[in-house]
Protein backbone atom coordinates (compact mmCIF):
# COMPACT_ATOMS: atom_id res chain seq x y z
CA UNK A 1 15.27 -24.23 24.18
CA UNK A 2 15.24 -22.89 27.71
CA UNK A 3 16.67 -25.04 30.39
CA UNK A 4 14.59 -27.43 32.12
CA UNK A 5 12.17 -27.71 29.46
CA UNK A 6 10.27 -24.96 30.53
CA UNK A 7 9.06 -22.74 27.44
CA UNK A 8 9.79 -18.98 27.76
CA UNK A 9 6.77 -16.62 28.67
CA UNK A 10 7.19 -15.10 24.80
CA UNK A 11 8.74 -16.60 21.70
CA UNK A 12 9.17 -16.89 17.71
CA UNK A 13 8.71 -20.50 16.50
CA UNK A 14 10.86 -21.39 13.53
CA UNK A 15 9.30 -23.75 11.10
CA UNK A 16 11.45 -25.78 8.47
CA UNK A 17 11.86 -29.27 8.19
CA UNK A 18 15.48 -28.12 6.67
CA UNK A 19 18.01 -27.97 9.74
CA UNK A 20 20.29 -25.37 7.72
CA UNK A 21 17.39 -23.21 6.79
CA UNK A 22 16.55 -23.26 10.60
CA UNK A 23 20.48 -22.17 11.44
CA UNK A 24 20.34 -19.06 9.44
CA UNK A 25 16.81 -18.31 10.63
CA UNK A 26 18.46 -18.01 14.06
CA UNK A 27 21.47 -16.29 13.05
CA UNK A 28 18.82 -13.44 11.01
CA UNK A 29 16.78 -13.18 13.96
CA UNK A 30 19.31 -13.64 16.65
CA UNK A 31 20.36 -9.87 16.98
CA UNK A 32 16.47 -8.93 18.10
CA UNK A 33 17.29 -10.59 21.46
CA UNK A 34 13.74 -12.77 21.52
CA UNK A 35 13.70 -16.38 22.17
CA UNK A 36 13.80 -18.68 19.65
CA UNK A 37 12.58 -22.00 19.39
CA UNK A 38 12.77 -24.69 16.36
CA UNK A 39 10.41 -27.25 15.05
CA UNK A 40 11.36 -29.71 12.24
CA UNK A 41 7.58 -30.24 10.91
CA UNK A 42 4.11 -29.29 11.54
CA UNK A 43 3.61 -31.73 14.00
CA UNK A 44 6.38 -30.49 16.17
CA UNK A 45 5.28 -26.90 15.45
CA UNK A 46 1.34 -27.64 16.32
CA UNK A 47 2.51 -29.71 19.87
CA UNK A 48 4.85 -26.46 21.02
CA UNK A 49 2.09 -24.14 20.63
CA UNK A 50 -0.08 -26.24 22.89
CA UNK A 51 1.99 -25.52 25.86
CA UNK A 52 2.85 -21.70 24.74
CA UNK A 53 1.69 -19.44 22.52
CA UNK A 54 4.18 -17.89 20.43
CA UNK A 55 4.94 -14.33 19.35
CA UNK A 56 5.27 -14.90 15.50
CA UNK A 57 5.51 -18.38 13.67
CA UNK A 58 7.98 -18.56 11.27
CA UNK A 59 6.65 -21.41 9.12
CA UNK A 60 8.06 -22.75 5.46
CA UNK A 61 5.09 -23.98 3.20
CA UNK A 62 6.86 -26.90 1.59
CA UNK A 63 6.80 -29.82 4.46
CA UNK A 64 6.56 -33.10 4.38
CA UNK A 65 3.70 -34.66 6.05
CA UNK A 66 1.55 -31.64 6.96
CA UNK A 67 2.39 -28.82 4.83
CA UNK A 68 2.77 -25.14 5.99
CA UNK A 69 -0.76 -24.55 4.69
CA UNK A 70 -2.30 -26.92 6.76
CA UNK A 71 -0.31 -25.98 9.99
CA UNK A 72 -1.55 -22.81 9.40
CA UNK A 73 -4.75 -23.89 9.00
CA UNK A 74 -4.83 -25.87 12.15
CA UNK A 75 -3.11 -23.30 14.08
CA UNK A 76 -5.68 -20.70 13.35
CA UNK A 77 -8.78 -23.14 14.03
CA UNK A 78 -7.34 -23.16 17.42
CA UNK A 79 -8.70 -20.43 20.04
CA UNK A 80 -5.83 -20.38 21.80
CA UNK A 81 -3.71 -19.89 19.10
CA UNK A 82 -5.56 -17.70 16.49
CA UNK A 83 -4.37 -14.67 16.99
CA UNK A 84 -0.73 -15.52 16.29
CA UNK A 85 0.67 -13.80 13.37
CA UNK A 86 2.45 -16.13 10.60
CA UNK A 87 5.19 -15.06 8.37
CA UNK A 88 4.98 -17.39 5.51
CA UNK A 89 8.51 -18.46 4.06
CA UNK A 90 8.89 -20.43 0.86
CA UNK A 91 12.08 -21.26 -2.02
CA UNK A 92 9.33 -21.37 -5.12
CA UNK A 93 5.89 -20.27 -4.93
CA UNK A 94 5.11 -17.18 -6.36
CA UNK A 95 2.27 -17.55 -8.10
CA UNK A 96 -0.59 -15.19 -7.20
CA UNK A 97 -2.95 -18.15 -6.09
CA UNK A 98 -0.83 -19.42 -3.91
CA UNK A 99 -0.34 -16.03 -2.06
CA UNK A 100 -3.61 -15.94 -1.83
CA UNK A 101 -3.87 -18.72 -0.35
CA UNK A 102 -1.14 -18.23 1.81
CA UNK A 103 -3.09 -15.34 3.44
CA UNK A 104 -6.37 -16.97 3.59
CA UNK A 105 -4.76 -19.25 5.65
CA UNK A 106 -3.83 -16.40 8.22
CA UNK A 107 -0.72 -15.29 6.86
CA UNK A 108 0.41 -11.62 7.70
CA UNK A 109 3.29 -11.78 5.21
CA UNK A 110 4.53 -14.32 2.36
CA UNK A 111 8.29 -14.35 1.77
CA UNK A 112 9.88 -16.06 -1.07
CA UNK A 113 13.64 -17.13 -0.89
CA UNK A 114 16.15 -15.88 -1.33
CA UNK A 115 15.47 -13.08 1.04
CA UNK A 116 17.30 -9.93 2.09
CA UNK A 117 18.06 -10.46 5.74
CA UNK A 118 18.16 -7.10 7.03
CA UNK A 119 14.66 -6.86 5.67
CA UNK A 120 13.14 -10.14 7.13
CA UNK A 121 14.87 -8.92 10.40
CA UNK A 122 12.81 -5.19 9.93
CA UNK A 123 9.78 -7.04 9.37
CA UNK A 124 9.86 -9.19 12.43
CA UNK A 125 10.73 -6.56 14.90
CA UNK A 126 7.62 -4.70 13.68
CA UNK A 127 5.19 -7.76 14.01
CA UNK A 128 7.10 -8.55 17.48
CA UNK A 129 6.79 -4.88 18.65
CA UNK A 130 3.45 -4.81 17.22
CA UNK A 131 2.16 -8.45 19.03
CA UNK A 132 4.06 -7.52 22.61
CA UNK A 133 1.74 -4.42 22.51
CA UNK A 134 -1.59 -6.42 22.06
CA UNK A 135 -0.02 -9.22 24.15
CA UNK A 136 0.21 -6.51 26.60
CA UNK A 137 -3.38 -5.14 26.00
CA UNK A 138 -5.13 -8.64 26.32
CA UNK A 139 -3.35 -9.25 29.15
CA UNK A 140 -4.40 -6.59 31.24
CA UNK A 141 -8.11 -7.03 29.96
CA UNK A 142 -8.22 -10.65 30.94
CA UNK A 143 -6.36 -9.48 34.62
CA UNK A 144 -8.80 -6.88 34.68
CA UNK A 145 -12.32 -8.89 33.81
CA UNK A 146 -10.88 -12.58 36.23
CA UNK A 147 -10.42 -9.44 39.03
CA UNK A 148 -14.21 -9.09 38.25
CA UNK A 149 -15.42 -12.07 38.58
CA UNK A 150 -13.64 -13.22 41.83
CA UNK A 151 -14.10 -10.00 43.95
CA UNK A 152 -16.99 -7.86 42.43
CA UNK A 153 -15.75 -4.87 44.42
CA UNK A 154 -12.10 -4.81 45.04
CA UNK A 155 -11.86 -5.55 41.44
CA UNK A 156 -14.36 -3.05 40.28
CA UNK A 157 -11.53 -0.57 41.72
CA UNK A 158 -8.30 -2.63 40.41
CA UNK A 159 -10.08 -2.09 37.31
CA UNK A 160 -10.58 1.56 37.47
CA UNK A 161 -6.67 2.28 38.40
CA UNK A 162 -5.35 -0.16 35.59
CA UNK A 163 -7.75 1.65 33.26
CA UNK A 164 -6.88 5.27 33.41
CA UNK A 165 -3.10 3.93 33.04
CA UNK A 166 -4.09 2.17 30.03
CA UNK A 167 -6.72 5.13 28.72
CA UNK A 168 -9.02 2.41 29.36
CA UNK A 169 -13.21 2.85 29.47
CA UNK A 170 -14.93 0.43 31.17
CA UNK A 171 -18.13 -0.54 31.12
CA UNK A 172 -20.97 -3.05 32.64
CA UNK A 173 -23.97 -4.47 31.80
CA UNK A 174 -26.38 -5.73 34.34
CA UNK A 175 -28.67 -8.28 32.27
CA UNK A 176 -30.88 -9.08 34.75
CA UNK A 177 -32.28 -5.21 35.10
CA UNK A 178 -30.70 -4.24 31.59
CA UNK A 179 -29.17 -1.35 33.06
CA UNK A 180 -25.98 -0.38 31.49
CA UNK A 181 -23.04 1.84 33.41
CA UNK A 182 -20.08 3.85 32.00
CA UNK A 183 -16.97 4.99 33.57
CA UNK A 184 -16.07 8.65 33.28
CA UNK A 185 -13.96 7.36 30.19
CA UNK A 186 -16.27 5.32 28.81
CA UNK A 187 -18.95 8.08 28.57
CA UNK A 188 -15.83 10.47 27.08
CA UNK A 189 -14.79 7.52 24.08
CA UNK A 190 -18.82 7.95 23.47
CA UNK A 191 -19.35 10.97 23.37
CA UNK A 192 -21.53 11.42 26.34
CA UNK A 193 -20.88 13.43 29.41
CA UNK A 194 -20.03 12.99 32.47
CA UNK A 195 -23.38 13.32 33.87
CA UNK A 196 -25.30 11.25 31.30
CA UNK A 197 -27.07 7.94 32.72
CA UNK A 198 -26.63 5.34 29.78
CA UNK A 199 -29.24 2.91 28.96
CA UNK A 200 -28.62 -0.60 26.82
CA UNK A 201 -30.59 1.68 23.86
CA UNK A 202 -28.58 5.01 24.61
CA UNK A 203 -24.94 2.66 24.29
CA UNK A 204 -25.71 0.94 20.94
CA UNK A 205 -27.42 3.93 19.42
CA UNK A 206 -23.83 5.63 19.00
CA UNK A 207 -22.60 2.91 16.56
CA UNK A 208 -22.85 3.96 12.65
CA UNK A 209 -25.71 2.90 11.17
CA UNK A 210 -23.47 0.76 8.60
CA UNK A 211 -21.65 -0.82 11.16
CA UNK A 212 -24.61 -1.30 13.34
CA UNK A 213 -25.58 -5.32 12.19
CA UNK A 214 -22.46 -5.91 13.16
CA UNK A 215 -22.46 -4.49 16.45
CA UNK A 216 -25.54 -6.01 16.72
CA UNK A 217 -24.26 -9.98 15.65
CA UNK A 218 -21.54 -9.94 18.07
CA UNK A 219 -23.58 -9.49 21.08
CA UNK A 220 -25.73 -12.28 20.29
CA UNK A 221 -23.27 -14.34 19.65
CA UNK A 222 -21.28 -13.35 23.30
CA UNK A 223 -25.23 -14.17 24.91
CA UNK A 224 -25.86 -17.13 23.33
CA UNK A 225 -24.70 -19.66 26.23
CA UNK A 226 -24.33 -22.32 23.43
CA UNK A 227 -21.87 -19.84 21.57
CA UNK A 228 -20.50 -17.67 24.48
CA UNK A 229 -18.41 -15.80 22.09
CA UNK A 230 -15.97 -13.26 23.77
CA UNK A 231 -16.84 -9.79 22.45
CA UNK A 232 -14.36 -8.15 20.50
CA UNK A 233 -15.17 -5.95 17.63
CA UNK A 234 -13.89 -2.20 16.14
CA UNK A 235 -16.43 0.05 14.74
CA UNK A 236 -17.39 3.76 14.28
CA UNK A 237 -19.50 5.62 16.75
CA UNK A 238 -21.09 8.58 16.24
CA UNK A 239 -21.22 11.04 18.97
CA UNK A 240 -24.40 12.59 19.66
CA UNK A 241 -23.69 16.11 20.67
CA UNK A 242 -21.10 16.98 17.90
CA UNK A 243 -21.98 14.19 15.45
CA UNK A 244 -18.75 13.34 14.58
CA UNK A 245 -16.93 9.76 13.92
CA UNK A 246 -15.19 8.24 16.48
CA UNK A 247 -13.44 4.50 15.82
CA UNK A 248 -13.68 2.45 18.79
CA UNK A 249 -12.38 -1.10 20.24
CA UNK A 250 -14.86 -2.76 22.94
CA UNK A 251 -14.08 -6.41 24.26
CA UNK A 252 -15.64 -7.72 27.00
CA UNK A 253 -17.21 -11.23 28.42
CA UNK A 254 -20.51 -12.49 29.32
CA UNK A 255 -20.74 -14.29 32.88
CA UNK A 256 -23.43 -17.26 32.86
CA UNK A 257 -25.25 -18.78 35.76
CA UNK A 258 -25.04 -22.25 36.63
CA UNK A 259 -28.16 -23.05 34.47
CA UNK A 260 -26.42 -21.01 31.51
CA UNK A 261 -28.44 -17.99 31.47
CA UNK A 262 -26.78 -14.49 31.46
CA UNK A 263 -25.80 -12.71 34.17
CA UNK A 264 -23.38 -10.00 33.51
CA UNK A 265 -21.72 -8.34 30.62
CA UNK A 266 -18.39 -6.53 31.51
CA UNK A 267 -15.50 -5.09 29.10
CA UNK A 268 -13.70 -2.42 27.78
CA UNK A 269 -13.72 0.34 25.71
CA UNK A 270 -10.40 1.86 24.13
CA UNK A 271 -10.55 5.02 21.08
CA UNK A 272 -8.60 3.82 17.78
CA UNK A 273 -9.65 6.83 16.05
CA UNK A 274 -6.10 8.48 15.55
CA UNK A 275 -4.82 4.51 14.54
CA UNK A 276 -7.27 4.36 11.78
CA UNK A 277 -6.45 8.25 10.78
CA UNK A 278 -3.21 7.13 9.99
CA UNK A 279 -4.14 3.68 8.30
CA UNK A 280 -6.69 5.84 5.66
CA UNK A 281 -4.25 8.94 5.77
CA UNK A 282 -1.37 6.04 4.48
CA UNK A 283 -3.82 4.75 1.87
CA UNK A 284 -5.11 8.07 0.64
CA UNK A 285 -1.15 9.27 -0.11
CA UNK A 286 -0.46 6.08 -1.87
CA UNK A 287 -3.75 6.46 -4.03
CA UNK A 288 -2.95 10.12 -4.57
CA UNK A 289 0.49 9.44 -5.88
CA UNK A 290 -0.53 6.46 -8.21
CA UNK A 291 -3.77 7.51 -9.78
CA UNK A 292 -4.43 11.42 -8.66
CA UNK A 293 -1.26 12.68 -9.88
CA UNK A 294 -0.99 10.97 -12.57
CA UNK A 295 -4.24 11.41 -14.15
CA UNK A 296 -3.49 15.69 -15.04
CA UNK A 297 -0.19 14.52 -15.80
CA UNK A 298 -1.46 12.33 -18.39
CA UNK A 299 -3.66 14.92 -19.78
CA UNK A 300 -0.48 17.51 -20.41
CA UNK A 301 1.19 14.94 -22.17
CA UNK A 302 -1.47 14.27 -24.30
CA UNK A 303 -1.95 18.06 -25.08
CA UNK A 304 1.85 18.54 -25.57
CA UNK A 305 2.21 15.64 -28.15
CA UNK A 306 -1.19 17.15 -29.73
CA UNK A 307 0.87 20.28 -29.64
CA UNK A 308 3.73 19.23 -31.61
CA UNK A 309 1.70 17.54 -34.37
CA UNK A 310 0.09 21.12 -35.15
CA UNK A 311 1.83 22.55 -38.63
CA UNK A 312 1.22 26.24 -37.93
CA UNK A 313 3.25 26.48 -34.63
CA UNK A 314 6.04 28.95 -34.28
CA UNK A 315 9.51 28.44 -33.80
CA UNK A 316 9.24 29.52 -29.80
CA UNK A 317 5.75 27.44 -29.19
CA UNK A 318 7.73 24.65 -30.66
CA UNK A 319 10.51 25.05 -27.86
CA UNK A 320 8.36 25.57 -25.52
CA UNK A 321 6.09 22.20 -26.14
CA UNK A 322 9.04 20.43 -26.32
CA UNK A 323 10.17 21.66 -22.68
CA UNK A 324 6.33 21.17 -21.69
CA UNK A 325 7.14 17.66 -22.35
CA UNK A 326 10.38 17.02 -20.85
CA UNK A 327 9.21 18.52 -17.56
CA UNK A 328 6.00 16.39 -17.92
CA UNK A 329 8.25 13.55 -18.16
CA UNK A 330 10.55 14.53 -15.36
CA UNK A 331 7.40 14.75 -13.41
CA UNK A 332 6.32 11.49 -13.88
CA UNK A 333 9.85 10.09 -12.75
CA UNK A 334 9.04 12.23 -9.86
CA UNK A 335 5.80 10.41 -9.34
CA UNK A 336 6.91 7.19 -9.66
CA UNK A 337 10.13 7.64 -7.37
CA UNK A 338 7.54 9.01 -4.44
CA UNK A 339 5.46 6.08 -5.24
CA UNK A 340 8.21 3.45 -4.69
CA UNK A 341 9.03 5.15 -1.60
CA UNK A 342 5.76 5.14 -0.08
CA UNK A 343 5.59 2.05 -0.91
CA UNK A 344 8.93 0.87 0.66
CA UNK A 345 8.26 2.75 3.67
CA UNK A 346 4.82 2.47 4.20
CA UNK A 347 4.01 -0.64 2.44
CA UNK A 348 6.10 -2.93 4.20
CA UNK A 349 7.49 -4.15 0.98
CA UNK A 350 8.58 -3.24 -2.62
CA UNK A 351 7.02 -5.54 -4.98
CA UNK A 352 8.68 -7.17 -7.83
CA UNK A 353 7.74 -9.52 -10.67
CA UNK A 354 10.32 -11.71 -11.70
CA UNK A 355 10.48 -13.31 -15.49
CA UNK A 356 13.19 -15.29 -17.14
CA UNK A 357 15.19 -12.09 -18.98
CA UNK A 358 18.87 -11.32 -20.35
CA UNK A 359 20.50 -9.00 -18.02
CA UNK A 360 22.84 -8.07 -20.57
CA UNK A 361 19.73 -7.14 -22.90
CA UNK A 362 17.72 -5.16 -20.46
CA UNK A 363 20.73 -3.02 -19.19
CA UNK A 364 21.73 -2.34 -22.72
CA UNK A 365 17.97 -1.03 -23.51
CA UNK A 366 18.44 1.08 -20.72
CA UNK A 367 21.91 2.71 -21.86
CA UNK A 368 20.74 3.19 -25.53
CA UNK A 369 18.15 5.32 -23.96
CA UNK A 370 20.37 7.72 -22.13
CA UNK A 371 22.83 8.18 -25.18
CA UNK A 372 19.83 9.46 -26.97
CA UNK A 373 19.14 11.76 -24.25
CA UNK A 374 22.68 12.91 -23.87
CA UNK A 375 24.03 11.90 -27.55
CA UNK A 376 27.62 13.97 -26.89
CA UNK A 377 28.84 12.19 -23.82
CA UNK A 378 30.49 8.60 -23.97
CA UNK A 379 29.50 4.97 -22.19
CA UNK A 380 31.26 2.09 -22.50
CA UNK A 381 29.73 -0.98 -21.74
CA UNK A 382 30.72 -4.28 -21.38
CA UNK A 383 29.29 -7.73 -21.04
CA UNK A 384 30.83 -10.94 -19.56
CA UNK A 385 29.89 -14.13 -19.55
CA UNK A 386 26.05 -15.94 -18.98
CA UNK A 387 23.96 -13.26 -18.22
CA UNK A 388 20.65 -15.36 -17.87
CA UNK A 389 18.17 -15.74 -15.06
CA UNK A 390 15.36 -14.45 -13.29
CA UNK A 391 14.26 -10.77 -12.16
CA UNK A 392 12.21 -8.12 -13.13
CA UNK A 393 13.02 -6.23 -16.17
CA UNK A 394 11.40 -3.44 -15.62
CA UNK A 395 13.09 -2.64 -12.11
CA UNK A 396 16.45 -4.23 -13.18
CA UNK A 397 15.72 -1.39 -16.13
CA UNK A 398 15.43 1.14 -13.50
CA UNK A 399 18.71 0.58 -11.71
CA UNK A 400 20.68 0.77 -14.29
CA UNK A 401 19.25 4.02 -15.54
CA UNK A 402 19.28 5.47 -12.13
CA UNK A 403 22.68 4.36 -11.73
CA UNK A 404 24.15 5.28 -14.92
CA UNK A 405 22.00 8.71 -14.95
CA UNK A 406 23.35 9.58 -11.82
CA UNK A 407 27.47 9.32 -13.02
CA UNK A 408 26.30 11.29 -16.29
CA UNK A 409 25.36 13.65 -13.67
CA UNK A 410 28.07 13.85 -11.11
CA UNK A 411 31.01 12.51 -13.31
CA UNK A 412 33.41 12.92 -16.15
CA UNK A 413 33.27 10.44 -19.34
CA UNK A 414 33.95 8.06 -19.72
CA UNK A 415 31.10 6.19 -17.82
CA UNK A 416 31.98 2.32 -17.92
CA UNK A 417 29.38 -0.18 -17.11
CA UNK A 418 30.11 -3.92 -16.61
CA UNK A 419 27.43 -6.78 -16.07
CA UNK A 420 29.53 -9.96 -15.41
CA UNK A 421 28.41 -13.79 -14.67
CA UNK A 422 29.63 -14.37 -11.14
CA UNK A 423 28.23 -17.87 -11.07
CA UNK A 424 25.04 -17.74 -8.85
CA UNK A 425 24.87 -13.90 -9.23
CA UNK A 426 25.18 -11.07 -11.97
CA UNK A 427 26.99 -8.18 -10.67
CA UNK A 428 26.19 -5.21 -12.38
CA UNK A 429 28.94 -1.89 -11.49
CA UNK A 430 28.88 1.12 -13.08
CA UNK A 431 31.90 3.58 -12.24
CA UNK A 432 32.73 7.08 -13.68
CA UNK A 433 35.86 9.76 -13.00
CA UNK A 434 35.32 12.95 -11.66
CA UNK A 435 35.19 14.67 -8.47
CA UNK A 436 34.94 11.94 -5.37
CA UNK A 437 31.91 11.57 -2.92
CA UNK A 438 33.16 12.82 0.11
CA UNK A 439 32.96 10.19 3.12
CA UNK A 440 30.56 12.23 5.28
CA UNK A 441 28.15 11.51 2.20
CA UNK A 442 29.29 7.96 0.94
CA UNK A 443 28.06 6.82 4.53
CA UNK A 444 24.47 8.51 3.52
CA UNK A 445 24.16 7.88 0.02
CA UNK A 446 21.52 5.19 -0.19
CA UNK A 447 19.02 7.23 2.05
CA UNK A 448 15.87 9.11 1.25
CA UNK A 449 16.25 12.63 0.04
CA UNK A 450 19.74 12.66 -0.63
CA UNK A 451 21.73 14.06 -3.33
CA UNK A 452 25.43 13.27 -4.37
CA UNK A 453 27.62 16.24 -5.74
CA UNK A 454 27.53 19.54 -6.18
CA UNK A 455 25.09 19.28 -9.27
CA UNK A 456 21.73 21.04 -9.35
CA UNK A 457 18.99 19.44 -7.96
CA UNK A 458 16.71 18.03 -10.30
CA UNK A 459 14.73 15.46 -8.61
CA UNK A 460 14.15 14.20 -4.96
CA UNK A 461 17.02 12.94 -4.28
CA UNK A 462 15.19 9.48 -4.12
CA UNK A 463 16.95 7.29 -7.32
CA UNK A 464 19.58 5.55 -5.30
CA UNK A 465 17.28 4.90 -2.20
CA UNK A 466 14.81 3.13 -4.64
CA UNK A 467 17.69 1.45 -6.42
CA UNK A 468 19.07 -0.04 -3.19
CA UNK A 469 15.62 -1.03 -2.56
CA UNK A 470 15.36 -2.56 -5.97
CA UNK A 471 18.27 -4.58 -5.41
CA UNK A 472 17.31 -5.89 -2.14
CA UNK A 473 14.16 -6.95 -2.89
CA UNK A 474 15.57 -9.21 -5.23
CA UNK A 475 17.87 -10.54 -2.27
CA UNK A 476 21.18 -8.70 -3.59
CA UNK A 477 23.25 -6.38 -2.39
CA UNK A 478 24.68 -3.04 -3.29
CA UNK A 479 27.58 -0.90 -2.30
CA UNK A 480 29.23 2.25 -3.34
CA UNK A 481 32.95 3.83 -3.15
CA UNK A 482 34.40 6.76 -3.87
CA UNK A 483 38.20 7.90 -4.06
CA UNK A 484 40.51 10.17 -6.53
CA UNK A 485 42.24 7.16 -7.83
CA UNK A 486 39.30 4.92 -8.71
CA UNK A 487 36.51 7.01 -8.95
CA UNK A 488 33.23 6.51 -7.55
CA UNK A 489 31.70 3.23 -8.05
CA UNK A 490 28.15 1.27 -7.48
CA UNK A 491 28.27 -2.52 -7.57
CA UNK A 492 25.16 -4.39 -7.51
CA UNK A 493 24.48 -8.01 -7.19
CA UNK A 494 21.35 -9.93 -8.30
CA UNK A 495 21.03 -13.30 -7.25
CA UNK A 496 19.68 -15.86 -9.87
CA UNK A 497 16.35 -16.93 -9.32
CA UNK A 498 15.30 -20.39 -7.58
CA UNK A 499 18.05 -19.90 -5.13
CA UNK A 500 16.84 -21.65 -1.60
């Protein structure tokens, strides 16, 4: 807490009614260099934020009294405090309806413990860097429109100048003679020119016909002196010489008379297009790589396995349907590795369904696999004590083949792999012989696009960046060293599920 009492101008309110939970919270978040201020329940949350809003909340679901639900809930029912993001955390609830309801309560994210801190540290600088930025935005709209309303002139011109540094349009309404006027920028972000004279009918016409209704509600509802909503609404515009689609954010606020009728309708108008580019460009890759991509690939399969059920094929069109389908299948681990990326990159997160399993089974699975694949080289594997908890198979599947893959690869039998019970964690290593990483590329070896040796490149050099992703999303850890003596070894650790 600041000293005197007085709340700092921006914060992040931590939320637990657990004082350790709220200790490592700070030490996480400490490094970003924001204030950071504690509450103990939802009470003590809801009474800070009526003195200061907050950056981010921070805010654990299972409370006593009011529950992180019902914070949420109260927070977001409050104008002043609607628009601040909250990062839901919680120890148990993964269930998909109460995700759901965790965002339909106005969450931006939902966290479940144990979590990897250097990823709920990524995560919060983004929704900080992301919140000073509209913090910033608002705040020059509101200076901008109170300039207005004090000193029609002088702020009329304040305007202007804090405009063109913000690539601002701004625009008025005159409701008592329904004329409307642009700035030069204004008229630009709609497509009109400089020397156009804009009517009420001329400024609304430019919004998409499908987006029109709502265009349409939203000024009523900033009119209605019983409502006097502030206007604030993104939609598409079409401009009228080119008719192409623009995405545009207006905001603005009605001024009443004394006896509640409408007076004047000022705002501002900012172009979002190349923001919502990117948001569609960002969905269309991740739909291409899921469904696009795989859809042909499917259909060669299909063909090659129809291929090698034929009786009458020669010796070579054997061969070659049986390389048809090992490159189809190299493809798909192709797909899926650019998949998990985008998803870890662009997604925010990298999902994961956890399920009580056997380590000890799953990683064996995945070995027998590979020594069918490669059927003269030697694994040894070894299991020690409970290997029991919670994760998901299918990823915990794909670390170990990624890992073990990548020393039948790059090193010399034989390849050992040990899972071992290290009381609240499994540790799962995998180590080979061979020729050492060098240090220049131990340091790099977890990131995108990387390879390790001197092997030919197969793939994308993507396996151990998705395999250190793998592991952290299930809040472990994983490391890797190299030297002549040792060998190069990966250890990974997987915490047990239900950990707080």
């Amino acid at each position: 807490m600041p000293a005197s009492g007085m709340l700092p101008d921006a914060y992040v309110l931590l939320v637990d009614d657990k004082p350790a939970n709220l200790l490592a919270l700070e030490a996480i978040l400490e490094p970003l260099g924001v204030p950071l201020l504690k509450a103990h329940s939802g009470e003590e949350a809801l009474r800070q934020l009526l003195y200061q809003q907050a950056l981010l909340v921070l805010l654990d679901v299972h409370m006593p009294g009011i529950d992180g639900f019902e914070t949420a809930k109260l927070i977001k029912s409050r104008e002043r405090s609607q628009h601040i993001p909250i990062l839901f955390l919680t120890a148990t609830s993964r269930e998909e309806a109460s995700i759901v309801k965790g965002y339909a309560h106005g969450a931006v994210d939902y966290i479940v413990k144990p979590f990897n801190p250097d990823v709920l540290r990524a995560k919060v600088a983004i929704i900080l860097e992301q919140q000073r930025r509209e913090r910033a935005f608002r705040r020059a709209q509101e200076e901008m429109l109170a300039q207005a309303e004090a000193a029609r002139r002088d702020a009329e011109q304040r305007l202007r100048l804090a405009a063109e540094a913000a690539d601002l349009g701004t625009w008025e309404w005159d409701l008592s003679s329904n004329s409307v006027s642009l700035d030069e920028r204004a008229k630009s972000i709609c497509g009109f020119s400089a020397m156009t004279e804009c009517t009420r009918e001329m400024f609304l016409s430019v919004a998409h016909p499908d987006d029109r209704r709502r265009v349409e509600e939203a000024l009523q509802a900033s009119l209605d002196p019983a409502i006097r909503a502030q206007y604030t609404i993104e939609y598409r515009c079409i401009w009228p010489s080119t008719g192409t689609v623009h995405w545009i954010d207006i905001r603005g606020r009605v001024y009443f008379s004394d006896d509640g009728k409408p007076q004047r309708f000022v705002g501002t108008i900012l172009d979002i297009t190349e923001r919502k580019r990117f948001d569609e460009a960002r969905e269309q890759f991740i739909a291409i790589l899921g469904h696009d991509l795989r859809n042909p690939l499917t259909a060669i399969s299909t063909a090659q396995k129809v291929m090698l059920r034929s009786t009458d094929l020669t010796e070579m069109q054997a061969r070659a349907a049986v390389r048809i389908g090992s490159s189809a299948e190299r493809m798909a681990r192709m797909i899926q590795d650019l998949l998990d990326f985008a998803r870890a990159r662009l997604g925010g997160s990298f999902p994961i369904v956890r399920q009580p399993i056997r380590f000890g089974e799953v990683a064996r699975t995945a070995i027998e696999e590979l020594e069918l694949v490669h059927p003269d080289r030697r694994i040894q594997y070894r299991e020690e004590g409970d290997l029991g908890g919670e994760w998901d198979g299918d990823r915990v599947t794909q670390v170990v083949s990624n890992l073990v893959a990548n020393a039948l690869k790059h090193g010399e039998d034989p390849i050992q792999v040990t899972v071992r019970d290290e009381g609240n964690r499994v540790a799962l290593e995998v180590s080979n012989q061979g020729q050492p990483i060098p240090p220049e590329m131990l340091s790099n070896v977890f990131e995108p696009f990387r390879t390790v040796g001197s092997a030919d490149r197969q793939g994308l050099g993507l396996g151990l960046f998705i395999v250190q992703q793998i592991v952290r999303a299930h809040g472990g850890e994983i490391a890797a060293s190299s030297s002549p003596e040792a060998g190069t070894v990966f250890r990974a650790t997987f915490p047990r599920a239900g950990e707080p």
